[in-house]
Every structure is written in C-alpha cells, then in structure tokens.
C-alpha atoms as a PDB file:
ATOM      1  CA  UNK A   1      84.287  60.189  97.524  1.00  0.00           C
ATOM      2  CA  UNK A   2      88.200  60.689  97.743  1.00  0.00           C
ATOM      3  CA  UNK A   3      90.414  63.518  96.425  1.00  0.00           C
ATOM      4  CA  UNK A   4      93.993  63.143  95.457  1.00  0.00           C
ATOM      5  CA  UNK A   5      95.884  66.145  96.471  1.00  0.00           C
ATOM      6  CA  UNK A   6      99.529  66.577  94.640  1.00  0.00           C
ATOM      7  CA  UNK A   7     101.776  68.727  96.294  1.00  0.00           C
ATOM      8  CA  UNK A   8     105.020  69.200  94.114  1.00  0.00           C
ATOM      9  CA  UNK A   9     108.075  71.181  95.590  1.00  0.00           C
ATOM     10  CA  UNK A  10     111.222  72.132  93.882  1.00  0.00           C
ATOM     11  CA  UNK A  11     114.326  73.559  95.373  1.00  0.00           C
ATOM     12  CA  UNK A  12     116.735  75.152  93.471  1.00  0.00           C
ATOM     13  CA  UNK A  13     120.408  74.699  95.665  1.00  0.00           C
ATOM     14  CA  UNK A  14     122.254  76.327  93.369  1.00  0.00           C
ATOM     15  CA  UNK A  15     120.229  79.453  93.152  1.00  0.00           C
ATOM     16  CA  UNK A  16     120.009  79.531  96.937  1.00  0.00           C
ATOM     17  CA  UNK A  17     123.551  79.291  97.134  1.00  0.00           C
ATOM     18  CA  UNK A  18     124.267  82.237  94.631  1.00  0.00           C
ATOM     19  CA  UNK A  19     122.081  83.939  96.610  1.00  0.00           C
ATOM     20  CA  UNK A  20     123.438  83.764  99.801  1.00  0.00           C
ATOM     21  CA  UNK A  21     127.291  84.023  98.242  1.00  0.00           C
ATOM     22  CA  UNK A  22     125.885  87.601  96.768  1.00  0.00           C
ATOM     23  CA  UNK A  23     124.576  88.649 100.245  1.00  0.00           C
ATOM     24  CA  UNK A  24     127.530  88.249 101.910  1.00  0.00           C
ATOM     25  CA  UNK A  25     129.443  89.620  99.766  1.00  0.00           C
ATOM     26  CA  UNK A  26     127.129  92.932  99.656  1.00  0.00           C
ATOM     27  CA  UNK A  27     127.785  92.530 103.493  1.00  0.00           C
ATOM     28  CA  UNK A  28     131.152  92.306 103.494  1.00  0.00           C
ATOM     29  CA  UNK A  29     131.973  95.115 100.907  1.00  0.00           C
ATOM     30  CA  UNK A  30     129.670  97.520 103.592  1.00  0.00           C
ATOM     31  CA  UNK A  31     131.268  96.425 106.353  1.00  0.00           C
ATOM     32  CA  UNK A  32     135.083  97.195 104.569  1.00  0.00           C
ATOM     33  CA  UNK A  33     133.803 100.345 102.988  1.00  0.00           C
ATOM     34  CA  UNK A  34     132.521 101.963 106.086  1.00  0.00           C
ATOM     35  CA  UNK A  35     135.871 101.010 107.545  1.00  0.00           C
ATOM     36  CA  UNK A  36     138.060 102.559 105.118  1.00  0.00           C
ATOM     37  CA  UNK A  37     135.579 105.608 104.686  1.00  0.00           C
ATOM     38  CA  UNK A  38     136.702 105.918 108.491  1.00  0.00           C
ATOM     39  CA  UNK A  39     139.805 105.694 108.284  1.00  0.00           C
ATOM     40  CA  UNK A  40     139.478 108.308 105.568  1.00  0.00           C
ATOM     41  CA  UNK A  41     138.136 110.904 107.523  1.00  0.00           C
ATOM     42  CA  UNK A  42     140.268 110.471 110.060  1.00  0.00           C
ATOM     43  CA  UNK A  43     143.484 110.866 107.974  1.00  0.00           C
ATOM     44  CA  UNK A  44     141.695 113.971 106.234  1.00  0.00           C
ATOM     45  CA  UNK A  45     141.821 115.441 109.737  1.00  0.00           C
END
C-alpha cells in the first residue's frame, strides 16, 4: 500500500521584505532617539 504525501510551501517575498524594512526602521528610530534624548539631557545640564 503507498501514500502520497503533498507538501505545499508558499513564501511571500514581499511580505518578508516589508517586514524586515519595518524592523529596521523601528531600530533605527531607537537607536537616533536615544541619541538625541542624550544629547538632550546633556544640554539641559
């Protein structure tokens, strides 16, 4: 007796790429705003 076993996979590069723009952008944006919340404080000073 023999099974067939259908394995389908679909990959969505364009919602992996929006994605992974969005991330670094939210990464970026931290990484300035703690910088310039620094510099903040320090002017305030």
């Amino acid at each position: 007796m023999r099974k067939e076993t259908e394995v389908c996979v679909e990959v969505n590069v364009t919602k992996i790429v929006k994605y992974v723009c969005i991330a670094g952008a939210v990464i970026v944006a931290a990484i300035f705003g703690e910088l310039a919340f620094k510099e903040f404080i320090k002017s305030r000073s």
